[in-house]
N, C-alpha and C. Protein backbone atom coordinates (compact mmCIF):
# COMPACT_ATOMS: atom_id res chain seq x y z
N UNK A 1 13.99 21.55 -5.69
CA UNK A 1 14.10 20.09 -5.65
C UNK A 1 14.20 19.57 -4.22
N UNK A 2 15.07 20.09 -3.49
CA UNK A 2 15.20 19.87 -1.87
C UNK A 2 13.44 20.23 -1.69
N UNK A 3 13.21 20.92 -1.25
CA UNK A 3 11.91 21.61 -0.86
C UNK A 3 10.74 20.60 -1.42
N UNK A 4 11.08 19.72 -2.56
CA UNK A 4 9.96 18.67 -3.05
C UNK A 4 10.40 17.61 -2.39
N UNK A 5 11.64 17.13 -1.81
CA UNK A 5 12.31 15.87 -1.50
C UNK A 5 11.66 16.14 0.28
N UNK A 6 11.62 17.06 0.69
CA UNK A 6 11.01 17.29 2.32
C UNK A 6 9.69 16.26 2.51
N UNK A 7 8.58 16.76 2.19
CA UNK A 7 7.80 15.40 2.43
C UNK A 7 8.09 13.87 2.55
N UNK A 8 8.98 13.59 1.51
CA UNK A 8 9.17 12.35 1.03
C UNK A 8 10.22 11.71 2.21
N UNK A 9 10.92 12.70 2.80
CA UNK A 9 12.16 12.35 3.81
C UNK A 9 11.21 12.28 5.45
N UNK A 10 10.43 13.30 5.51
CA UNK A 10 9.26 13.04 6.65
C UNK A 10 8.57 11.71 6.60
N UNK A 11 7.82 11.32 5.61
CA UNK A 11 7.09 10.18 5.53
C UNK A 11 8.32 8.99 5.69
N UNK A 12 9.63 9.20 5.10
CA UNK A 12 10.48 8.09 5.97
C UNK A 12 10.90 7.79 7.18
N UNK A 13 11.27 8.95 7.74
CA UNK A 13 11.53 9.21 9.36
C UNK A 13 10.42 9.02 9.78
N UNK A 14 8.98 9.11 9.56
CA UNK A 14 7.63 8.14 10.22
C UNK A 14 7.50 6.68 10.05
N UNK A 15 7.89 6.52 8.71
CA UNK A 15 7.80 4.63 8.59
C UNK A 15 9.12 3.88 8.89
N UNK A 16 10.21 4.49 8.46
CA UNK A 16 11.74 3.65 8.57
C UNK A 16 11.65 3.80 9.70
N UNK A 17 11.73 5.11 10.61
CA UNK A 17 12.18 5.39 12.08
C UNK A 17 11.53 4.61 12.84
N UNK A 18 10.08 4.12 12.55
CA UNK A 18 9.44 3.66 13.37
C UNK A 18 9.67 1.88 13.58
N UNK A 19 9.94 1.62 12.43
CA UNK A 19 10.36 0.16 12.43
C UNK A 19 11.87 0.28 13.22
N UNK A 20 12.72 1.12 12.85
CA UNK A 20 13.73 0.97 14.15
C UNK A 20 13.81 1.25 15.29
N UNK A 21 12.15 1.66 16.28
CA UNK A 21 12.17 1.66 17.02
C UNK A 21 11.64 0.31 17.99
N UNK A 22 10.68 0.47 17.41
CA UNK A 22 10.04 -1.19 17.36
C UNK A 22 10.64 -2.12 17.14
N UNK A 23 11.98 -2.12 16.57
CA UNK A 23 12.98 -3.46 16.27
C UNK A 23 13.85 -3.54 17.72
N UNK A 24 14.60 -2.05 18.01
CA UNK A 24 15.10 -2.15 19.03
C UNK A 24 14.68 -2.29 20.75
N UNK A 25 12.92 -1.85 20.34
CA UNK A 25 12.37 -1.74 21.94
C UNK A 25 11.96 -3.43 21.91
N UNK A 26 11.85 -4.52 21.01
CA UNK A 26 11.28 -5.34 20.63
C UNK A 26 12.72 -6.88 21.14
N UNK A 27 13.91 -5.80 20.81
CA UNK A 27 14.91 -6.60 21.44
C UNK A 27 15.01 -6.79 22.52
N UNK A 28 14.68 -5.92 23.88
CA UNK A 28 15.35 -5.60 24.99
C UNK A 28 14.35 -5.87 25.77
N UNK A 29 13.28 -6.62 24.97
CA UNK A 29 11.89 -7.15 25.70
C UNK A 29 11.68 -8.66 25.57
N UNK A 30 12.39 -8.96 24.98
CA UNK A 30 12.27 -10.80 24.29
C UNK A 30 12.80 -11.28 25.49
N UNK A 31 12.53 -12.83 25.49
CA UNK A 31 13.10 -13.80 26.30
C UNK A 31 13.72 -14.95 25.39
N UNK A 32 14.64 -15.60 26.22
CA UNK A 32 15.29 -15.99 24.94
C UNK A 32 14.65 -16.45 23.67
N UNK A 33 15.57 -16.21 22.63
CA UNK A 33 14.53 -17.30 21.29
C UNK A 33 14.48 -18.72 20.94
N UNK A 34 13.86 -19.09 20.63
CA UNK A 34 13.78 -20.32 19.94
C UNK A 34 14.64 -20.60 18.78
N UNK A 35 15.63 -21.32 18.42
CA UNK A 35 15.92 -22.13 17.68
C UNK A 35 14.80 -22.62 16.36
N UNK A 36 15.47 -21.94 14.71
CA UNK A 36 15.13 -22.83 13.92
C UNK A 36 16.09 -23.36 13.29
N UNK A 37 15.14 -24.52 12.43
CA UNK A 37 16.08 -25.29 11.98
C UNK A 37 15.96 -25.40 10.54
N UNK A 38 17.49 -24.87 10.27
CA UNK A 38 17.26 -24.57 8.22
C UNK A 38 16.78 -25.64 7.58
N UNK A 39 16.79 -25.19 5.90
CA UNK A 39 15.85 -25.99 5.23
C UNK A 39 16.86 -26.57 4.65
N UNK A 40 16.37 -27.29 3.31
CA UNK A 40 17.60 -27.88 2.76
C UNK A 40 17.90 -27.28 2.18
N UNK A 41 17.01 -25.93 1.50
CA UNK A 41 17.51 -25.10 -0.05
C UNK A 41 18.30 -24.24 1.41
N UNK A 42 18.18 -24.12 2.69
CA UNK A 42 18.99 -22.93 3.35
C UNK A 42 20.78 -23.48 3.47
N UNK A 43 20.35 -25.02 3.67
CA UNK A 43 21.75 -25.67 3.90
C UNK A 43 22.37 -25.59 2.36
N UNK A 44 21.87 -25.80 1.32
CA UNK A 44 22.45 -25.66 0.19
C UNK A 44 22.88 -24.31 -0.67
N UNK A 45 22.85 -23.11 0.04
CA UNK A 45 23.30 -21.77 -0.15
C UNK A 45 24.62 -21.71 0.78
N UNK A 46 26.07 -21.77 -0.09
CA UNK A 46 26.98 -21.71 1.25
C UNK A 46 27.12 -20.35 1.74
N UNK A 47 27.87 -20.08 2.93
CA UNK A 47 27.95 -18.91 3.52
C UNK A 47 29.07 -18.35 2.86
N UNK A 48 28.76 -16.84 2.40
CA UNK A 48 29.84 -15.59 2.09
C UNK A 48 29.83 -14.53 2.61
N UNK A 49 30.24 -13.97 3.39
CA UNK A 49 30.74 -12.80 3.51
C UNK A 49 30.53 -11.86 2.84
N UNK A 50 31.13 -11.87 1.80
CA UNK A 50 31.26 -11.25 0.44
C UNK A 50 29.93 -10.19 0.24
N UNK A 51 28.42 -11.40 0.72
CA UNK A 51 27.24 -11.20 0.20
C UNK A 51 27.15 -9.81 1.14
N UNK A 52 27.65 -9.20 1.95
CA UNK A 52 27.79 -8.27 2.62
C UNK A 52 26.94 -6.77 2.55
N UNK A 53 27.66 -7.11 1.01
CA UNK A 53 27.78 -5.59 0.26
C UNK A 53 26.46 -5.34 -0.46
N UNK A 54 25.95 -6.74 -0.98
CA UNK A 54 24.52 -6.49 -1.28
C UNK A 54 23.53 -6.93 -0.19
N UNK A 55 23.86 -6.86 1.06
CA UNK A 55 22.94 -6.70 2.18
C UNK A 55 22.50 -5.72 2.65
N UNK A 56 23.63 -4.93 2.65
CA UNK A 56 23.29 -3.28 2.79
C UNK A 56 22.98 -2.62 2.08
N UNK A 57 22.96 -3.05 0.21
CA UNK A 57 22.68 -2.25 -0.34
C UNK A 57 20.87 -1.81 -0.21
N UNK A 58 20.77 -2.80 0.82
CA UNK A 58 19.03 -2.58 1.37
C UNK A 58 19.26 -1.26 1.96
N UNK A 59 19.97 -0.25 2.52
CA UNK A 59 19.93 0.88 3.16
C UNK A 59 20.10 2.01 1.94
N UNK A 60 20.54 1.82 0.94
CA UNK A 60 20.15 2.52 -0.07
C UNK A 60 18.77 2.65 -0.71
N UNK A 61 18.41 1.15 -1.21
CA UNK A 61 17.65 1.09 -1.26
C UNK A 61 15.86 1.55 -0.86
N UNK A 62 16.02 1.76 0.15
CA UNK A 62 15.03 2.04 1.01
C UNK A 62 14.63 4.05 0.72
N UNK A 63 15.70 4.36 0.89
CA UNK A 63 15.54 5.99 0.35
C UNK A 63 15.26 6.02 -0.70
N UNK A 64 15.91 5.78 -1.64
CA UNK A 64 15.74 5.76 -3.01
C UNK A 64 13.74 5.57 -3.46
N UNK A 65 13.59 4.31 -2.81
CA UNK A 65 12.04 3.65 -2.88
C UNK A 65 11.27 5.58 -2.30
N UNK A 66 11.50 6.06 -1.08
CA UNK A 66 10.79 7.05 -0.86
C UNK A 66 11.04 8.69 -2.18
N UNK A 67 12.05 8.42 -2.34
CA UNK A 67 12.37 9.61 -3.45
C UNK A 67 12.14 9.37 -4.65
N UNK A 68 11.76 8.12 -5.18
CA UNK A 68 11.29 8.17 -6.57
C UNK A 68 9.98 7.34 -6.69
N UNK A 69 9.42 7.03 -5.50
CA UNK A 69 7.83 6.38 -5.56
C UNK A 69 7.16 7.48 -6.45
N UNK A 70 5.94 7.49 -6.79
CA UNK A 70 4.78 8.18 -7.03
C UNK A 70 4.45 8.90 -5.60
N UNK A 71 4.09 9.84 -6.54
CA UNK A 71 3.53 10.41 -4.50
C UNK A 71 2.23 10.11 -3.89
N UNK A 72 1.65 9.51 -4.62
CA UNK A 72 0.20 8.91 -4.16
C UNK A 72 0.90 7.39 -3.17
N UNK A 73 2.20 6.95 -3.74
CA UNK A 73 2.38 6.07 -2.80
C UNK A 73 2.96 6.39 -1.41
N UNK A 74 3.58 7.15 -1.50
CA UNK A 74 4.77 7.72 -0.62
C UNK A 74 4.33 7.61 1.51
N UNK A 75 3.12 8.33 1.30
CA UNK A 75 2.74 8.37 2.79
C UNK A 75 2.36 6.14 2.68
N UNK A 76 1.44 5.78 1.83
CA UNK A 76 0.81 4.64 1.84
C UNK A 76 2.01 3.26 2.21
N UNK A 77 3.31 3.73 1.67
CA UNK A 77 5.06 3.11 2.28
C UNK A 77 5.24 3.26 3.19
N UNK A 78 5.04 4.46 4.30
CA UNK A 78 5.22 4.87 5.61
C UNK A 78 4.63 3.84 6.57
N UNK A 79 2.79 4.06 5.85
CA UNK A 79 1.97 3.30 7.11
C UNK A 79 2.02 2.05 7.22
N UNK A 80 2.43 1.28 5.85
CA UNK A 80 2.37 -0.64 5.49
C UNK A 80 4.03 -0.51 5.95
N UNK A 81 5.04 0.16 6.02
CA UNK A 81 6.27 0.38 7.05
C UNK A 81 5.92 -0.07 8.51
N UNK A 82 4.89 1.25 8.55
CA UNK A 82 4.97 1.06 10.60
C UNK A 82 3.82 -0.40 10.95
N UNK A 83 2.91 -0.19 9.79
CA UNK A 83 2.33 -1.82 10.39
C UNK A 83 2.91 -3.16 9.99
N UNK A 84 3.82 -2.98 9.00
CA UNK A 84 5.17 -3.98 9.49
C UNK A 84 5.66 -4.07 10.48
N UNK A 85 5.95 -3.05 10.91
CA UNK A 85 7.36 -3.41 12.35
C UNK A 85 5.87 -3.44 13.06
N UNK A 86 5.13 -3.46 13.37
CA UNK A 86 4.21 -3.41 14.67
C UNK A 86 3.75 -4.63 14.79
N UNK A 87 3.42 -5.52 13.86
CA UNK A 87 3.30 -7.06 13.18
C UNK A 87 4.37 -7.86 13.47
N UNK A 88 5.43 -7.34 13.05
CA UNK A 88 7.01 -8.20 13.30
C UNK A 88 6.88 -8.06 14.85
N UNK A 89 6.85 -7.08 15.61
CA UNK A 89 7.15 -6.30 17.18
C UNK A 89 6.21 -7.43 18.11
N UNK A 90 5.02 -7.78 17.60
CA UNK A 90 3.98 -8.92 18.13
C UNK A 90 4.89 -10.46 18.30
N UNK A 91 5.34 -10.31 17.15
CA UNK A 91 5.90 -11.91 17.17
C UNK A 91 7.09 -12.01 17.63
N UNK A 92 8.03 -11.18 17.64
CA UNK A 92 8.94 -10.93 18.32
C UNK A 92 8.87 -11.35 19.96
N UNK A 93 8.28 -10.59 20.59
CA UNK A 93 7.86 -10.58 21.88
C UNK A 93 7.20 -11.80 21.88
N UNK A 94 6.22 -12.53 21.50
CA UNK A 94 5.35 -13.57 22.02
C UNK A 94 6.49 -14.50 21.22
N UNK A 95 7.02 -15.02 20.30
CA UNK A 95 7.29 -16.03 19.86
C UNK A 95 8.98 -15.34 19.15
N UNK A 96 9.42 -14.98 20.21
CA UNK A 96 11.26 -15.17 19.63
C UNK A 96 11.55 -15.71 18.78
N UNK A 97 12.83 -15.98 18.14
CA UNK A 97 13.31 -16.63 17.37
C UNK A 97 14.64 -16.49 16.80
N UNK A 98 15.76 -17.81 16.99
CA UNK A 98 17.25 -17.44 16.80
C UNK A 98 17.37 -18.33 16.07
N UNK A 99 18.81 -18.22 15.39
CA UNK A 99 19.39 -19.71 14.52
C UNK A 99 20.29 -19.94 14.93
N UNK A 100 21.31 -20.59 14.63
CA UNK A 100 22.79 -20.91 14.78
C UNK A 100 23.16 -19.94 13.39
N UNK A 101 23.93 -18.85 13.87
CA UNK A 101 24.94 -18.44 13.14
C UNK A 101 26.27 -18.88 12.36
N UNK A 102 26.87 -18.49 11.72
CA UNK A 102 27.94 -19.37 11.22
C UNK A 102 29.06 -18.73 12.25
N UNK A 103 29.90 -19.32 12.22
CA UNK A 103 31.33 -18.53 12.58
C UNK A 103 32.15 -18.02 11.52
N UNK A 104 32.66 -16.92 11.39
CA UNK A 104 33.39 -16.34 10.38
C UNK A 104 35.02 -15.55 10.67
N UNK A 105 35.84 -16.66 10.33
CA UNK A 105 37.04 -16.39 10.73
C UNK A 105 38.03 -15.51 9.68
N UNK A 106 37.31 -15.59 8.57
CA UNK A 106 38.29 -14.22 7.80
C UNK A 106 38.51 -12.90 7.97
N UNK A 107 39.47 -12.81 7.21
CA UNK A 107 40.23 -11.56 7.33
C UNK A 107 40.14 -10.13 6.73
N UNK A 108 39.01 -10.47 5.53
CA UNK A 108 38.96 -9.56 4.21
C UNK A 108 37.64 -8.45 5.38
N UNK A 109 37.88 -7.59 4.75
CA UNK A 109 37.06 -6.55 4.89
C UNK A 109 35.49 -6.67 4.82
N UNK A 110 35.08 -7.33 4.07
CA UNK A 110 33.87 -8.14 4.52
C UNK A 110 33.67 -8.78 5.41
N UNK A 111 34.32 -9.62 5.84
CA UNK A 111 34.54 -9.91 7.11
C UNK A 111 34.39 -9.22 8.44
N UNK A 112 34.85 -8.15 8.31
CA UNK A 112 34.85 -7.11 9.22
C UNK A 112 33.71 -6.96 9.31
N UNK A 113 32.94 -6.18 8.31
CA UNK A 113 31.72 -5.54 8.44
C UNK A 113 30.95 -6.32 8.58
N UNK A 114 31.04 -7.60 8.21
CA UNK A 114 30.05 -8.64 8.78
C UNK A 114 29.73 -8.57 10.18
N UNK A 115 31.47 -8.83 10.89
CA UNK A 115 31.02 -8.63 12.26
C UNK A 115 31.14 -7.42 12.72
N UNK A 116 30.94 -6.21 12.50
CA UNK A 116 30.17 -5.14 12.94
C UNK A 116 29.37 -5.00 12.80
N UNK A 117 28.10 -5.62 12.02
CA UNK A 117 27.13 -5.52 11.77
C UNK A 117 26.45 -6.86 12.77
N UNK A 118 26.87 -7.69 13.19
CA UNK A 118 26.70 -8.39 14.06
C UNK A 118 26.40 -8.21 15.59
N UNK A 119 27.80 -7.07 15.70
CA UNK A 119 27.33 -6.67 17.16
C UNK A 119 26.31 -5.93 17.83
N UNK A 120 25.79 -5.19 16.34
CA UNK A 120 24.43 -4.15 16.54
C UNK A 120 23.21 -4.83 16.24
N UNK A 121 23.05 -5.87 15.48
CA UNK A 121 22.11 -6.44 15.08
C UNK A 121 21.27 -8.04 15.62
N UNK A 122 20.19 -7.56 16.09
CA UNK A 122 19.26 -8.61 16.85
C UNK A 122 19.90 -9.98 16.77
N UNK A 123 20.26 -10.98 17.62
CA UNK A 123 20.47 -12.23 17.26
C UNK A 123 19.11 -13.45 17.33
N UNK A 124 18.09 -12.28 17.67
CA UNK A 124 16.67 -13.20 18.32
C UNK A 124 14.96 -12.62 17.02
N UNK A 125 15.71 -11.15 16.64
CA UNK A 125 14.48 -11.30 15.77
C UNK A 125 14.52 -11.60 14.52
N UNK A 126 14.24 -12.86 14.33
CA UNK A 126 14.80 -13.52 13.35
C UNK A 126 13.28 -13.37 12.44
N UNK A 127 12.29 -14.34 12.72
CA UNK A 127 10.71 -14.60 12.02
C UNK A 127 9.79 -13.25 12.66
N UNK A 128 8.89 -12.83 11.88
CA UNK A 128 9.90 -12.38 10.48
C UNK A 128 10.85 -11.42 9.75
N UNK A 129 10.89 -11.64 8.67
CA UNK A 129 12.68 -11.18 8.08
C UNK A 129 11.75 -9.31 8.37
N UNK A 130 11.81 -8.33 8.65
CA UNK A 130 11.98 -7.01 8.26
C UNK A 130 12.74 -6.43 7.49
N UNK A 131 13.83 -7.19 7.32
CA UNK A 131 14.82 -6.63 6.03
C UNK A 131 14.27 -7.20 4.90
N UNK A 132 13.46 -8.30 4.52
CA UNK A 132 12.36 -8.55 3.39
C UNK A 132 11.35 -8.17 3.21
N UNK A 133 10.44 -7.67 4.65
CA UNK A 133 9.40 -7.37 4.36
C UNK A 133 9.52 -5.59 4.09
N UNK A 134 10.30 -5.05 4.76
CA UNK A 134 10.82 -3.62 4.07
C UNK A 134 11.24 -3.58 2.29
N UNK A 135 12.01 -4.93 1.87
CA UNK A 135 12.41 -4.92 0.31
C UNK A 135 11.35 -4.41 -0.49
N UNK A 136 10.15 -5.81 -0.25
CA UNK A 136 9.08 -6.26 -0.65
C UNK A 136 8.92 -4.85 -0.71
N UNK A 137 8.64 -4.10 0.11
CA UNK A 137 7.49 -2.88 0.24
C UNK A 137 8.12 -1.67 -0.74
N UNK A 138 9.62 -1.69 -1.02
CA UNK A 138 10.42 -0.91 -1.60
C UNK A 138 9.68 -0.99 -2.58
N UNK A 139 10.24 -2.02 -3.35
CA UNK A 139 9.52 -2.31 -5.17
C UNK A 139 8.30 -2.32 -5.10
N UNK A 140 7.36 -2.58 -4.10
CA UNK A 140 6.05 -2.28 -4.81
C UNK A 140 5.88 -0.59 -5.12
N UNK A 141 6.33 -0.12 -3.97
CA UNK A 141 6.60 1.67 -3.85
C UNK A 141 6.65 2.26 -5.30
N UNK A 142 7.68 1.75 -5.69
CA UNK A 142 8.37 1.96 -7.09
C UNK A 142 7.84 1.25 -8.56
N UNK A 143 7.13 0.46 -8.18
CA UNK A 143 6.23 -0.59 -9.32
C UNK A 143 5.75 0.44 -10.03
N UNK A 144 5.61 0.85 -10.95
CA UNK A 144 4.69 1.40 -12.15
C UNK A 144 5.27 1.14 -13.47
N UNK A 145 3.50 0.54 -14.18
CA UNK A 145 3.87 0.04 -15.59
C UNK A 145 4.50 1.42 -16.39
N UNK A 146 4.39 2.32 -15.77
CA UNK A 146 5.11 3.28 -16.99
C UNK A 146 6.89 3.78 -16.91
N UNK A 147 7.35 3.07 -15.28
CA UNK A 147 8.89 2.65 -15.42
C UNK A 147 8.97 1.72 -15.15
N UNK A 148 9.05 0.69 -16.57
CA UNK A 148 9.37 -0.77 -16.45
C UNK A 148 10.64 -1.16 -16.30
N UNK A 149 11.88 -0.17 -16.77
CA UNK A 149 13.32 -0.55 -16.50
C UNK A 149 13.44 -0.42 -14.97
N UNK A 150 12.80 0.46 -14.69
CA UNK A 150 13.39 0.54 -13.32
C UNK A 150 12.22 -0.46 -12.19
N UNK A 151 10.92 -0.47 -12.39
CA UNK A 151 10.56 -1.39 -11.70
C UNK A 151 11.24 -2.99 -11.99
N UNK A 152 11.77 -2.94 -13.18
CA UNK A 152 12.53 -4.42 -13.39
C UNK A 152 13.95 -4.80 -12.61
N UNK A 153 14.56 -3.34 -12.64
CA UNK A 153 15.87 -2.71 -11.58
C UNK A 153 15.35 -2.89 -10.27
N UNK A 154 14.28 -2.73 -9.43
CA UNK A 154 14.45 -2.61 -7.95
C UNK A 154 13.50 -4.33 -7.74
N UNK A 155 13.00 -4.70 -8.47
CA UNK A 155 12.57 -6.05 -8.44
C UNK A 155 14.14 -6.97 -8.49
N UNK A 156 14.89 -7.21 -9.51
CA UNK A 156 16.07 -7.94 -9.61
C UNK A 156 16.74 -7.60 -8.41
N UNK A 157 16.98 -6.14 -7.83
CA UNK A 157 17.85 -6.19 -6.69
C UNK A 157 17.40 -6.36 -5.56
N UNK A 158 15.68 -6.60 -5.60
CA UNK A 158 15.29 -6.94 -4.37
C UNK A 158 15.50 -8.80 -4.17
N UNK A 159 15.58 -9.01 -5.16
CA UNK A 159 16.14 -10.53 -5.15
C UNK A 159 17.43 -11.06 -4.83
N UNK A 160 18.23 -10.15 -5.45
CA UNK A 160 19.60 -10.35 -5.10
C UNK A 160 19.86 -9.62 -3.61
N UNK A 161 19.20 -9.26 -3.10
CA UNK A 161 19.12 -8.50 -1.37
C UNK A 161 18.82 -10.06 -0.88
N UNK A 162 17.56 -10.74 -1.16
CA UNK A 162 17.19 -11.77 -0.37
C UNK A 162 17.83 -12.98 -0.55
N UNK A 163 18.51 -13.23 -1.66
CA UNK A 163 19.53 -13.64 -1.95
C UNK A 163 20.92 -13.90 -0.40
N UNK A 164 21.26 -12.53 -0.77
CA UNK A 164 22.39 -11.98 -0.13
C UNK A 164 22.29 -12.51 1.49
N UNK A 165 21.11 -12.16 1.84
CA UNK A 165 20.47 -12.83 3.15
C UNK A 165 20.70 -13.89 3.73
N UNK A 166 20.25 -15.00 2.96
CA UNK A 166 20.55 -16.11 2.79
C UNK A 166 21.98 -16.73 3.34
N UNK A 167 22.81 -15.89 2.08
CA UNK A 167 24.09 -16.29 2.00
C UNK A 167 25.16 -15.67 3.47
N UNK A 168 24.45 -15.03 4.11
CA UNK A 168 25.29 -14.51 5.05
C UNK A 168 24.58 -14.89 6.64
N UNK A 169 23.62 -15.78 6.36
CA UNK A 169 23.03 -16.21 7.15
C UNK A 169 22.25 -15.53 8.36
N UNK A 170 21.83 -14.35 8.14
CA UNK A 170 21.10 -13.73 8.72
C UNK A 170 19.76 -14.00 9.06
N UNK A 171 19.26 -14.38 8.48
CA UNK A 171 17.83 -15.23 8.16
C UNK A 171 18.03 -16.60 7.48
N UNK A 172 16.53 -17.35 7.79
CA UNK A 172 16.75 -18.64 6.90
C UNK A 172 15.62 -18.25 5.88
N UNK A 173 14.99 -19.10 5.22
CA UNK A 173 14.35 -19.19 3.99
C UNK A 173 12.69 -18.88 4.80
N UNK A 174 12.22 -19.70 5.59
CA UNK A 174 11.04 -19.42 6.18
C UNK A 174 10.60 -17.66 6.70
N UNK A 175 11.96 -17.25 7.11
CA UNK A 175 12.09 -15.97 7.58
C UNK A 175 11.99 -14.93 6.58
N UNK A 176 11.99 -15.34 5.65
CA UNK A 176 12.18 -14.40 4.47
C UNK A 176 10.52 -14.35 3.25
N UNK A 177 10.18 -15.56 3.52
CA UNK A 177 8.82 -16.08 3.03
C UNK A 177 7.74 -15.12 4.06
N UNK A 178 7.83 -15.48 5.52
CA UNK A 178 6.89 -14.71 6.55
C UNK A 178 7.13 -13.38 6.55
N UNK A 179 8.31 -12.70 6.30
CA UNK A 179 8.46 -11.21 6.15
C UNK A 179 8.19 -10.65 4.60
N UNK A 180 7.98 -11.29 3.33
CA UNK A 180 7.24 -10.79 2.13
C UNK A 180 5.44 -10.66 2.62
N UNK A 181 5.12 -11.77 3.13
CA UNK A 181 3.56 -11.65 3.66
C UNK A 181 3.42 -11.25 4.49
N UNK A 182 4.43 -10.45 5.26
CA UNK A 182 4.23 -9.63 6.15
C UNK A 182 3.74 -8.48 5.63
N UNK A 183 4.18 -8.30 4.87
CA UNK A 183 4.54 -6.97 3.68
C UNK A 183 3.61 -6.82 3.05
N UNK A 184 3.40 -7.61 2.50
CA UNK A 184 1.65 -7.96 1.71
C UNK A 184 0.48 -7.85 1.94
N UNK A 185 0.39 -8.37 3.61
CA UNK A 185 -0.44 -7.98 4.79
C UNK A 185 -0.61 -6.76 5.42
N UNK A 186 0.54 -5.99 5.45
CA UNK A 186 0.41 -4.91 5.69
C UNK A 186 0.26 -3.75 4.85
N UNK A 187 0.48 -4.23 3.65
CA UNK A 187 -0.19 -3.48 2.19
C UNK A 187 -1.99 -3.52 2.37
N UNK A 188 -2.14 -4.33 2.22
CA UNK A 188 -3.40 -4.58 2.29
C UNK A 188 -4.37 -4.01 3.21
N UNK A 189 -4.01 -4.04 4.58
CA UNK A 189 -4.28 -3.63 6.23
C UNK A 189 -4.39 -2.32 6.17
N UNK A 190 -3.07 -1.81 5.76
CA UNK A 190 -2.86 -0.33 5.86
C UNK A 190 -4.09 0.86 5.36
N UNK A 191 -4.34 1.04 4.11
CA UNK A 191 -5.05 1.44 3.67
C UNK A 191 -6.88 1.23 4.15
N UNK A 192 -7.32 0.23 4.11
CA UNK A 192 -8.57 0.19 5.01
C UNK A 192 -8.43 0.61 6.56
N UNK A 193 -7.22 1.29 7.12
CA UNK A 193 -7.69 1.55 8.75
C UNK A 193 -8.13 3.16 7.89
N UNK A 194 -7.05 3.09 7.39
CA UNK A 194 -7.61 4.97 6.74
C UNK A 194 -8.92 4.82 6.27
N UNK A 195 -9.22 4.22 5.76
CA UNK A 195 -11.18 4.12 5.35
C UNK A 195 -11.55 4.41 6.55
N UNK A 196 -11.65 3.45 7.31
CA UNK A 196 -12.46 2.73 9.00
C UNK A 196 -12.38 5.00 9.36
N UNK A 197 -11.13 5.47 9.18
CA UNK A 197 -11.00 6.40 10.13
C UNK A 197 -12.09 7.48 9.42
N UNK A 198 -11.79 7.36 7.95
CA UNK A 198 -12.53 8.35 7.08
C UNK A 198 -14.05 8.23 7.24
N UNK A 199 -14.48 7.03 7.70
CA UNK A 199 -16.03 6.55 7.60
C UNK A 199 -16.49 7.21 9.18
N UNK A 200 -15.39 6.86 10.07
CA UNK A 200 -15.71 7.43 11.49
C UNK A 200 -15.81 8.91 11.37
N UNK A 201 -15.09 9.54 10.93
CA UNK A 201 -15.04 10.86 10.67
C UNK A 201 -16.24 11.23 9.92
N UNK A 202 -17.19 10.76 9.32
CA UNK A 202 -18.21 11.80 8.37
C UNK A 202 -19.27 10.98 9.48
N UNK A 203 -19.17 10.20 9.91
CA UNK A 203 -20.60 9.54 10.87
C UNK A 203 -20.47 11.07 11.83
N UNK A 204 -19.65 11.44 12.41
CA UNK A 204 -19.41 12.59 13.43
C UNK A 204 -19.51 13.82 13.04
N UNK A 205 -19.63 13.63 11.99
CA UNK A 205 -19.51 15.51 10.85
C UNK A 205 -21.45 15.75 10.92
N UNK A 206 -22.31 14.31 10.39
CA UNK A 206 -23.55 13.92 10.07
C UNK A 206 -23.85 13.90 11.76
């Protein structure tokens, strides 16, 4: 079982690893960001803390998506992974982007981890969301009509992730819209460079 789970943990350390490299080389290259300005459905989500716990449950999430995909998907998550962050890494750099954070003066343990998770985490790459456009890419990973409980399971909690987002103000609503079509885009993208390469390859064989 280990020995079948090896591939599946490689193809993550190529797509996850790579978006956290590109997130962090992507920070330390920006100039300041730009300011947006929430929506009304963003002003009408109040801020919790709380939502904490299902923010991270995106770091579960994300393994899980590589250990129980299909394996025809598994490498195809990696590459629409790294041409996510390479997509996000563009806009980042040319077009920053910050919000006004909330201030959070409690005491509860959520709290805490809120702001530890604060001090490590970008205050500028905001558009677009990577923690959505990674969701997005989870559940499609995992989509098959023949596990409908569970594609119905990582769909609902990919909602309640973007949800959670929201509520803890990490992103606004626009940020979260541009990082699903990020996702979408890079679904799409991914797979035809592998053609382009496969077509180059037999022109050179011929």
């Amino acid at each position: 079982m280990i020995k079948a789970a090896l591939p599946r943990l490689w193809h993550m350390l190529l797509g996850w690893g790579f978006v956290g490299v590109i997130y962090t080389l992507t920070d330390r290259l920006q100039s300041a960001g730009r300011v947006i300005s929430p929506s009304l459905i963003d002003r009408l989500i109040a801020f919790n803390p709380h939502a904490i716990w299902l923010y991270l449950s995106f770091f579960i999430m994300i393994p899980l998506a590589y250990l129980l995909a299909p394996t025809e998907r598994v490498k195809g998550l990696a590459r629409a992974m790294q041409f996510s962050a390479l997509g996000a890494g563009v806009v980042y750099v040319a077009w920053p982007t910050t919000m006004v954070y909330p201030l959070d003066h409690g005491t509860s343990l959520s709290s805490s981890v809120l702001s530890a998770l604060a001090q490590f985490d970008s205050k500028q790459n905001c558009l677009p969301s990577l923690h959505m456009a990674l969701t997005v890419l989870a559940v499609w990973a995992v989509g098959d009509a023949k596990h409908k409980v569970r594609t119905l399971f990582f769909t609902l909690w990919a909602v309640a992730i973007a949800f959670s987002i929201l509520q803890l103000r990490r992103h606004l609503l626009i940020d979260l819209v541009c990082g699903a079509l990020l996702a979408l885009a890079a679904l799409w993208f991914a797979p035809r460079i592998g053609l382009v390469r496969w077509r180059a390859a037999r022109r050179e064989v011929r």
